[in-house]
C-alpha atoms as a PDB file:
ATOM      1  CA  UNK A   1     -12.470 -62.364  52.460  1.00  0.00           C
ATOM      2  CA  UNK A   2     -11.393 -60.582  55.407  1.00  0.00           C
ATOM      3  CA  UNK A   3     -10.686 -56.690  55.535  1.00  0.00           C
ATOM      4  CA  UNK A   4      -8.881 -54.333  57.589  1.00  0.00           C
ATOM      5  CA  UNK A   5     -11.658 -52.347  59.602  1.00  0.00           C
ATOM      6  CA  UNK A   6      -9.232 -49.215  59.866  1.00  0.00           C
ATOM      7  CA  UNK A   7      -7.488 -49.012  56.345  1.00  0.00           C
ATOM      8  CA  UNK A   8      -9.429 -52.117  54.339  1.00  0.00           C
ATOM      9  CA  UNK A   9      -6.290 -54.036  53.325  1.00  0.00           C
ATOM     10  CA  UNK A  10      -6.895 -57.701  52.701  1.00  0.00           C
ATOM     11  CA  UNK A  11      -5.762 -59.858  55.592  1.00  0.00           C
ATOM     12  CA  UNK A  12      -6.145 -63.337  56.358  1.00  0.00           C
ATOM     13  CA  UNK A  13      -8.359 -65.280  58.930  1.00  0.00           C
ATOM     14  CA  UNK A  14      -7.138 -65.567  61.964  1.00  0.00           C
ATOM     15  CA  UNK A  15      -4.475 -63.196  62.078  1.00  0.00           C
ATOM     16  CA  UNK A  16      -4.646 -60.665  65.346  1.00  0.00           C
ATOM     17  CA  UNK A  17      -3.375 -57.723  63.751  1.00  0.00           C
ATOM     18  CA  UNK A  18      -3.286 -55.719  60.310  1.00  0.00           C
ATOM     19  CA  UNK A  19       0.062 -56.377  58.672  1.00  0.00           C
ATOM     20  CA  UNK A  20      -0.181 -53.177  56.890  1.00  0.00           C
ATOM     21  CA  UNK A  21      -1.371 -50.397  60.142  1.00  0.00           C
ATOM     22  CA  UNK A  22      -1.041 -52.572  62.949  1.00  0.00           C
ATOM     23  CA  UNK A  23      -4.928 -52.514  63.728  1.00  0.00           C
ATOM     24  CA  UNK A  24      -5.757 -55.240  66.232  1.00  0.00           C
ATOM     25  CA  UNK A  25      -8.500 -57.748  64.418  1.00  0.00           C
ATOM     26  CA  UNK A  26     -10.775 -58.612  67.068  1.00  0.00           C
ATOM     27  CA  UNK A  27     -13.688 -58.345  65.901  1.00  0.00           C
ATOM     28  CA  UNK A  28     -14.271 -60.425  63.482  1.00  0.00           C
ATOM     29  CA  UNK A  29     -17.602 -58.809  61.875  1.00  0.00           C
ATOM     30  CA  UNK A  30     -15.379 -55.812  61.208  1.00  0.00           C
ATOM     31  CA  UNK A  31     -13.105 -57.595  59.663  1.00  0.00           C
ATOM     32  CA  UNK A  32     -14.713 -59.651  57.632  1.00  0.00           C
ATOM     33  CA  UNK A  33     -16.766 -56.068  56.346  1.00  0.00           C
ATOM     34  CA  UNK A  34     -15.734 -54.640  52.865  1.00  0.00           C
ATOM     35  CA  UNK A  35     -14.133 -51.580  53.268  1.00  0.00           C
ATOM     36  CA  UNK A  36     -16.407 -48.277  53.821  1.00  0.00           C
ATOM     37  CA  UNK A  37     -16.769 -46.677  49.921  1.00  0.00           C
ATOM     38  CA  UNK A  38     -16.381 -49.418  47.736  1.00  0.00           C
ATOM     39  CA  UNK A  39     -19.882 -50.762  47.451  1.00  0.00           C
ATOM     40  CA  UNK A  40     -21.450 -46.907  46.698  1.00  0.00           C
ATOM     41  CA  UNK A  41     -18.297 -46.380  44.204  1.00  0.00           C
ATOM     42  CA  UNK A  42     -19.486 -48.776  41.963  1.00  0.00           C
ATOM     43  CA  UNK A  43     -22.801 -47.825  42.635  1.00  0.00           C
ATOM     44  CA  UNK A  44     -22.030 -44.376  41.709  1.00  0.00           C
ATOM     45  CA  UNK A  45     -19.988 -45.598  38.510  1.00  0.00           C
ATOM     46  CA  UNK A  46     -23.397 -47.510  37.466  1.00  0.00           C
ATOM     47  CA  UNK A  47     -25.731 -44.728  37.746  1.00  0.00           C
ATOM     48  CA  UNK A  48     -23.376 -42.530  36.191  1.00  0.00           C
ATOM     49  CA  UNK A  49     -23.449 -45.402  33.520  1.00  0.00           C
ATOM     50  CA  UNK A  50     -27.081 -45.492  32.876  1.00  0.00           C
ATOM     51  CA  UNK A  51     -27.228 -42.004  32.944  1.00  0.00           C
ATOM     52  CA  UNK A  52     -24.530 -41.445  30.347  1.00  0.00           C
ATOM     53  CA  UNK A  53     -26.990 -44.193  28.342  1.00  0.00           C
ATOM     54  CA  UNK A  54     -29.839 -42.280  28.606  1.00  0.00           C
ATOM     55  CA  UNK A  55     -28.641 -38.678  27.563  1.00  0.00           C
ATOM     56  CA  UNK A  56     -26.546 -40.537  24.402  1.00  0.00           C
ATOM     57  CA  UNK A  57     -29.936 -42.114  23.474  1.00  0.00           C
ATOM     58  CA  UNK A  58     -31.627 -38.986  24.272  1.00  0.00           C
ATOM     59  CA  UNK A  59     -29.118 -37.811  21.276  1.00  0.00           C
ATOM     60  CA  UNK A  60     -29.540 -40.045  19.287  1.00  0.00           C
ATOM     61  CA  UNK A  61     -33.265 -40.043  18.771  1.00  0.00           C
ATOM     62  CA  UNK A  62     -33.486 -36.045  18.813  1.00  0.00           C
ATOM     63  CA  UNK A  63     -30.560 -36.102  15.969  1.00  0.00           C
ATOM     64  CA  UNK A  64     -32.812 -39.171  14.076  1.00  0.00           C
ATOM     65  CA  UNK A  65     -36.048 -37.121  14.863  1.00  0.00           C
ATOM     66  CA  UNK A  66     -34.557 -34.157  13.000  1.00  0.00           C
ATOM     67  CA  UNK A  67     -32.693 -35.789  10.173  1.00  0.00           C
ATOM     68  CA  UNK A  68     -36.379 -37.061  10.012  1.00  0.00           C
ATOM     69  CA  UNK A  69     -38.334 -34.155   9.681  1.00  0.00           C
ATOM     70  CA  UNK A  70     -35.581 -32.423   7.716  1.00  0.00           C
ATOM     71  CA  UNK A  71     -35.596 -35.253   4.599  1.00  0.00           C
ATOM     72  CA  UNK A  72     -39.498 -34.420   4.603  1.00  0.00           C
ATOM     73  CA  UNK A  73     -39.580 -30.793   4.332  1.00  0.00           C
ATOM     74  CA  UNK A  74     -37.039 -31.401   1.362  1.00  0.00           C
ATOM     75  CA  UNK A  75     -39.287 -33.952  -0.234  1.00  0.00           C
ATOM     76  CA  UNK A  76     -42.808 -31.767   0.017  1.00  0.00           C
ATOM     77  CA  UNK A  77     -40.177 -28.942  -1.097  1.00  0.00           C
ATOM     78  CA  UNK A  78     -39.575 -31.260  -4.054  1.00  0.00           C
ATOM     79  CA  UNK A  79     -42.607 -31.884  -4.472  1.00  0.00           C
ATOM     80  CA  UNK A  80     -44.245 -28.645  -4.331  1.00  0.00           C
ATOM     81  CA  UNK A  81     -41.355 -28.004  -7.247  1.00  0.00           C
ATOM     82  CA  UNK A  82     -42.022 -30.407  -9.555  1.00  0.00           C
ATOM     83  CA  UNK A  83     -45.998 -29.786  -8.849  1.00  0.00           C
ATOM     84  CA  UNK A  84     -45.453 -26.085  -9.890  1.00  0.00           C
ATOM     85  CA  UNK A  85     -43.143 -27.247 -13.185  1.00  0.00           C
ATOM     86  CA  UNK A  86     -45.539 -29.596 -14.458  1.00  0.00           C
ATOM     87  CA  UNK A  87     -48.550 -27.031 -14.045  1.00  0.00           C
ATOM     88  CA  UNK A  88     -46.146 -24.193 -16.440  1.00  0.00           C
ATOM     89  CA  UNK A  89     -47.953 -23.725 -19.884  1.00  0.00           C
ATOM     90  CA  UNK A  90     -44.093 -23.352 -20.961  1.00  0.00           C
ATOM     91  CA  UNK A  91     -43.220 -27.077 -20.136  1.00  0.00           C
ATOM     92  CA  UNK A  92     -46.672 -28.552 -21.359  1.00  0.00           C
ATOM     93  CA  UNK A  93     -46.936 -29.861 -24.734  1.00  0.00           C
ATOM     94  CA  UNK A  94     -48.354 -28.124 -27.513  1.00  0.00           C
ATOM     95  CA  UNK A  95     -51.271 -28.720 -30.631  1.00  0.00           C
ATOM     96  CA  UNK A  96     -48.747 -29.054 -33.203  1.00  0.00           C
ATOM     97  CA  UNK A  97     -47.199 -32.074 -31.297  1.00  0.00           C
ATOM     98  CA  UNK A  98     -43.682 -30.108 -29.635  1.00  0.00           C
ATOM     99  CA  UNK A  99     -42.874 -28.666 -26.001  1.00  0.00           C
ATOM    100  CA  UNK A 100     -44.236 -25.844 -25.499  1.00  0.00           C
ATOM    101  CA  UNK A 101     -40.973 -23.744 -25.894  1.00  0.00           C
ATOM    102  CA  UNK A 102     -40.303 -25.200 -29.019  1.00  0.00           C
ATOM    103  CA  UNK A 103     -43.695 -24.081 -31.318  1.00  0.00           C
ATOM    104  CA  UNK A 104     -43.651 -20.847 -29.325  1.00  0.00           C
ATOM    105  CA  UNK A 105     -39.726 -20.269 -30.442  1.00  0.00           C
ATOM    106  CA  UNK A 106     -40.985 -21.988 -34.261  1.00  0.00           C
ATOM    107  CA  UNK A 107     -43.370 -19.103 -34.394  1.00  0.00           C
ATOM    108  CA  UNK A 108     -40.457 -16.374 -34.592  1.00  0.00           C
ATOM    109  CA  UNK A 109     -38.725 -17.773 -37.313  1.00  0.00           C
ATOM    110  CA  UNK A 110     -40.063 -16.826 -40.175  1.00  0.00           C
ATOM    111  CA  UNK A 111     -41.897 -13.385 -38.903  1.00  0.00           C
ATOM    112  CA  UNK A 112     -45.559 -13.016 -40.142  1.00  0.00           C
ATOM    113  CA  UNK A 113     -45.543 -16.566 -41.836  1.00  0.00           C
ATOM    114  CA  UNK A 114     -44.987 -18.829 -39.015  1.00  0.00           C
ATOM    115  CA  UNK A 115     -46.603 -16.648 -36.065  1.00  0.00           C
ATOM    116  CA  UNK A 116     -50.227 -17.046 -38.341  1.00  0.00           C
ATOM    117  CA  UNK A 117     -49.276 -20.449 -39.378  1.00  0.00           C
ATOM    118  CA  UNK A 118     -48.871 -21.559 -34.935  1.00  0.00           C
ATOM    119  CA  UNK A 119     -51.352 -19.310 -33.935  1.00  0.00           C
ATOM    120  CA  UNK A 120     -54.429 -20.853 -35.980  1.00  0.00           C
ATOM    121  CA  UNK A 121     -53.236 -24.578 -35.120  1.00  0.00           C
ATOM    122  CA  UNK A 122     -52.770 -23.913 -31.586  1.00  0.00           C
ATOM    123  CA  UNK A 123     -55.834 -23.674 -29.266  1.00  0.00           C
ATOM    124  CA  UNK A 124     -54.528 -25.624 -26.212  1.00  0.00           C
ATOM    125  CA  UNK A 125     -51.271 -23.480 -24.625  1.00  0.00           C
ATOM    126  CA  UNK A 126     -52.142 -19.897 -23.987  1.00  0.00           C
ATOM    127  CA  UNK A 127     -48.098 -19.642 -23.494  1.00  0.00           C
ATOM    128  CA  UNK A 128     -47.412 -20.564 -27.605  1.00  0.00           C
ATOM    129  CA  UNK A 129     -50.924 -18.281 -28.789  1.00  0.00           C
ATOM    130  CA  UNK A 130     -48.994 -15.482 -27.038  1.00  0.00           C
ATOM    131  CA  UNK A 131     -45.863 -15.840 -28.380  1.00  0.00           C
ATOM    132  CA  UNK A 132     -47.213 -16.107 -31.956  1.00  0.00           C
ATOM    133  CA  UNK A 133     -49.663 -13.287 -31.505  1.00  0.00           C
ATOM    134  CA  UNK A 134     -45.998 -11.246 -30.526  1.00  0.00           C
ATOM    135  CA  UNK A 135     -44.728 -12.783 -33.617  1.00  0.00           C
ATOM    136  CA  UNK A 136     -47.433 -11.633 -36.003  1.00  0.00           C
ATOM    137  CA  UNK A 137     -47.728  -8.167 -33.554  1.00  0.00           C
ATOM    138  CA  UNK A 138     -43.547  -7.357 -34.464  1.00  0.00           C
ATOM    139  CA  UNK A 139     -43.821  -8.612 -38.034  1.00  0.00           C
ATOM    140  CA  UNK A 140     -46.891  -6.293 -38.701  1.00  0.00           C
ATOM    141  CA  UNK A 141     -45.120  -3.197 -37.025  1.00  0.00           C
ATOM    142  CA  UNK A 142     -41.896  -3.355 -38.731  1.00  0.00           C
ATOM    143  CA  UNK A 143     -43.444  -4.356 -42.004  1.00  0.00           C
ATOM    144  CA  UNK A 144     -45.854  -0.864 -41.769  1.00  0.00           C
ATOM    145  CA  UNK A 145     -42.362   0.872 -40.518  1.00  0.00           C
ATOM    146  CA  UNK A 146     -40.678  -0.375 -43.880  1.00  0.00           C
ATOM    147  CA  UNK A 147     -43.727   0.705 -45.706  1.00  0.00           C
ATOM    148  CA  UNK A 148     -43.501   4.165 -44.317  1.00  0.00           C
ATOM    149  CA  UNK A 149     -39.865   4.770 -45.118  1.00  0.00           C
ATOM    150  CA  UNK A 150     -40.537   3.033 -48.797  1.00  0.00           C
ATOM    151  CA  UNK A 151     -43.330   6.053 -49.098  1.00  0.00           C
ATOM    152  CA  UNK A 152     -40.902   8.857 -47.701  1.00  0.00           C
ATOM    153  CA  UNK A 153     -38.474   7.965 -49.933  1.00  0.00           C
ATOM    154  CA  UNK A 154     -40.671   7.682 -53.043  1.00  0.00           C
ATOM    155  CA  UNK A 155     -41.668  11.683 -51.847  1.00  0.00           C
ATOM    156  CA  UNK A 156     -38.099  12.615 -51.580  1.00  0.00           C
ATOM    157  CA  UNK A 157     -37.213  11.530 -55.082  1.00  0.00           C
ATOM    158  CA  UNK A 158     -39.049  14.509 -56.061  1.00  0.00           C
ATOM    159  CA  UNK A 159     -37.010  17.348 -54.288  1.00  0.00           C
ATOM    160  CA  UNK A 160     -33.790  18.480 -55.390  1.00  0.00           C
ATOM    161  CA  UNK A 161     -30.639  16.828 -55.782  1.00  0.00           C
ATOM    162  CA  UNK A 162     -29.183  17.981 -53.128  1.00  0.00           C
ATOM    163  CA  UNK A 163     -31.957  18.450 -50.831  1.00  0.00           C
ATOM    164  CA  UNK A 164     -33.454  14.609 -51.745  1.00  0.00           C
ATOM    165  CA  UNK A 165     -30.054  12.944 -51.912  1.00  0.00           C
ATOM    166  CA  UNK A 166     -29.490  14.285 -48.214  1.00  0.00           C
ATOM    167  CA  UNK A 167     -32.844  13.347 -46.623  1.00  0.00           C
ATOM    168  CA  UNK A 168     -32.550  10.256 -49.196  1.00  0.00           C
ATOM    169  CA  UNK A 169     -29.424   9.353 -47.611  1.00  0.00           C
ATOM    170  CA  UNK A 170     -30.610  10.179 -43.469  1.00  0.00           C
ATOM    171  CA  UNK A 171     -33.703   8.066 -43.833  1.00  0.00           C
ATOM    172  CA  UNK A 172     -31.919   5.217 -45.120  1.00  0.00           C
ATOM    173  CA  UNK A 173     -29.690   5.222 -42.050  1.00  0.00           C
ATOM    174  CA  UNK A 174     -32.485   5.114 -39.756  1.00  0.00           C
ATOM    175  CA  UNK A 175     -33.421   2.423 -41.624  1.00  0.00           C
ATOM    176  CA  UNK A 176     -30.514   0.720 -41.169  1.00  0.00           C
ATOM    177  CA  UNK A 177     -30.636   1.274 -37.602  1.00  0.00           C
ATOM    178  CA  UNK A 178     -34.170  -0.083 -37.284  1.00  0.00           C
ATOM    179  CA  UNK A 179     -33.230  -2.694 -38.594  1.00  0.00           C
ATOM    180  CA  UNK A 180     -31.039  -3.649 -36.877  1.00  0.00           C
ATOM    181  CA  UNK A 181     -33.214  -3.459 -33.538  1.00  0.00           C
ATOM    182  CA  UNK A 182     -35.626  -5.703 -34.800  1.00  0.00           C
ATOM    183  CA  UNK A 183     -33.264  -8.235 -35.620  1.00  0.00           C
ATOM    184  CA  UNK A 184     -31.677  -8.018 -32.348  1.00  0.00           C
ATOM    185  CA  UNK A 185     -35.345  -8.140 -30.563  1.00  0.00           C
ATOM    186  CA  UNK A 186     -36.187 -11.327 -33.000  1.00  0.00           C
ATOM    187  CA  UNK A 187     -33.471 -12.947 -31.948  1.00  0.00           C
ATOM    188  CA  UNK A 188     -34.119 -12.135 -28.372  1.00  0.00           C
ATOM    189  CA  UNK A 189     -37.616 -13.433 -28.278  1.00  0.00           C
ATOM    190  CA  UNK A 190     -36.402 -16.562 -29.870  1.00  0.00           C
ATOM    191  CA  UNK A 191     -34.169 -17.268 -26.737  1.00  0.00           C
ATOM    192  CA  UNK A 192     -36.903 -16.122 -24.623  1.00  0.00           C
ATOM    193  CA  UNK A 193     -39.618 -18.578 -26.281  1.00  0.00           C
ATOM    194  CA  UNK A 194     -37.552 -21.405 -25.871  1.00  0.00           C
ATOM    195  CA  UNK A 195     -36.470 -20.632 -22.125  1.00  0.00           C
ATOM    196  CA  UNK A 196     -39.821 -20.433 -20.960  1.00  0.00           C
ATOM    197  CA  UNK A 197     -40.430 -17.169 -20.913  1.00  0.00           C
ATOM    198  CA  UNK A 198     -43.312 -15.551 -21.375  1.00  0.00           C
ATOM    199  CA  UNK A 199     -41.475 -12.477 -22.356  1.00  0.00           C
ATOM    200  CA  UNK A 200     -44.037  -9.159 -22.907  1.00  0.00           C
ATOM    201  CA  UNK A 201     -42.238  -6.429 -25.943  1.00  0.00           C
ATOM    202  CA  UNK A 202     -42.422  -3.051 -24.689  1.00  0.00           C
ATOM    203  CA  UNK A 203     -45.126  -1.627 -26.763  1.00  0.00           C
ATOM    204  CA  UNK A 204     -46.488  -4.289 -28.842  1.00  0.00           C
ATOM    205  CA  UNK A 205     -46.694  -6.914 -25.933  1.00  0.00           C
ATOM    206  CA  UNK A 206     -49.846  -5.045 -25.110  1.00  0.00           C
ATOM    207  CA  UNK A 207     -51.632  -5.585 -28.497  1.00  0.00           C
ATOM    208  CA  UNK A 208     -49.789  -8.828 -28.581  1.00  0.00           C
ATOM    209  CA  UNK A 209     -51.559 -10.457 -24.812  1.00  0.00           C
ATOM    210  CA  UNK A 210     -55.136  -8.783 -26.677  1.00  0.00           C
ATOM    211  CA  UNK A 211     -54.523 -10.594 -29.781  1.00  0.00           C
ATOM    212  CA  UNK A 212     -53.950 -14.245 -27.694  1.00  0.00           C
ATOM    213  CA  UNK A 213     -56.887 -13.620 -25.564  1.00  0.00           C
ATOM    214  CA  UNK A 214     -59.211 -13.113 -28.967  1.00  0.00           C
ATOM    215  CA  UNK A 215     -57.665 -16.313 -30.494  1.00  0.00           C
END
């Protein structure tokens, strides 16, 4: 294929001059030359080309390389997790055969009877010997509270009418209010003991944690 030397248009062999500028086309080497540019356009177009390869592939990989690392920090997080679950007294099972939660929430439920009854059987789960030692710790402090106010009252009979009937009358309703706390704080630990947690009474957690550690 032969070229225009001054403006590169295609022209055919043999002809003397350009038909589109009117260059004369004697030389024939010139002619017959590709025009100036087009070889290091494409050249350009390929390097661009591989270049545009190589940063997308640089992408690629770095986006692979952290998706990578990213699903195994959240697997040794998962891990770590279910390590830390399976090592809670609270999910471990128990000597009388139930989770954990379950014979430490059995031991509230009927007071003195069942806290003595799950703390002798159990001598595996220090989470369930706590809770029943704070079962046996509550029942023995409102049953000596009840005690207390049965003796008071018995004194009061004595005094007079009036006198007796009133104090009678304003024990009773801090009686009533007592009791009412303590069922509210049974019920409480209940829930606790069966979430999981190790939930410590204000006053008689103390004596209750003493108690487990004995048993």
């Amino acid at each position: 294929m032969a070229y225009c030397p001054d403006c590169g248009a295609e022209v055919s062999k043999g002809v003397k001059f350009c038909s589109e500028c009117g260059t004369p086309l004697e030389d024939s080497a010139a002619a017959n030359s590709p025009p100036a540019g087009s070889g290091s356009g494409t050249s350009g177009t390929n390097e661009r080309g591989a270049g545009g390869t190589t940063a997308a592939d640089g992408a690629t990989a770095s986006t692979t390389s952290a998706g990578g690392t990213a699903t195994a920090d959240a697997t040794a997080t998962t891990t770590s997790s279910t390590a830390g679950t399976a090592d809670d007294p609270a999910n471990q099972e128990s000597s009388l055969d139930l989770p954990a939660n379950q014979a430490a929430a059995l031991s509230y439920v009927l007071g003195l009877l069942t806290g003595l009854v799950v703390f002798i059987i159990e001598d595996e789960n220090e989470f369930v010997q706590f809770h029943a030692a704070q079962s046996i710790v509550l029942s023995v402090a409102f049953g000596g509270l009840y005690l207390v106010f049965g003796v008071l009252t018995s004194i009061l009979s004595f005094l007079p009418d009036v006198i007796g009937v009133l104090l009678i009358s304003l024990l009773g309703l801090v009686q009533a209010v007592i009791g009412l706390a303590g069922f509210v704080a049974w019920v409480y630990l209940i829930i606790q003991a069966y979430q999981g947690e190790r939930f410590v009474a204000p006053v008689i957690g103390g004596f209750a944690e003493n108690l487990a550690k004995q048993g």
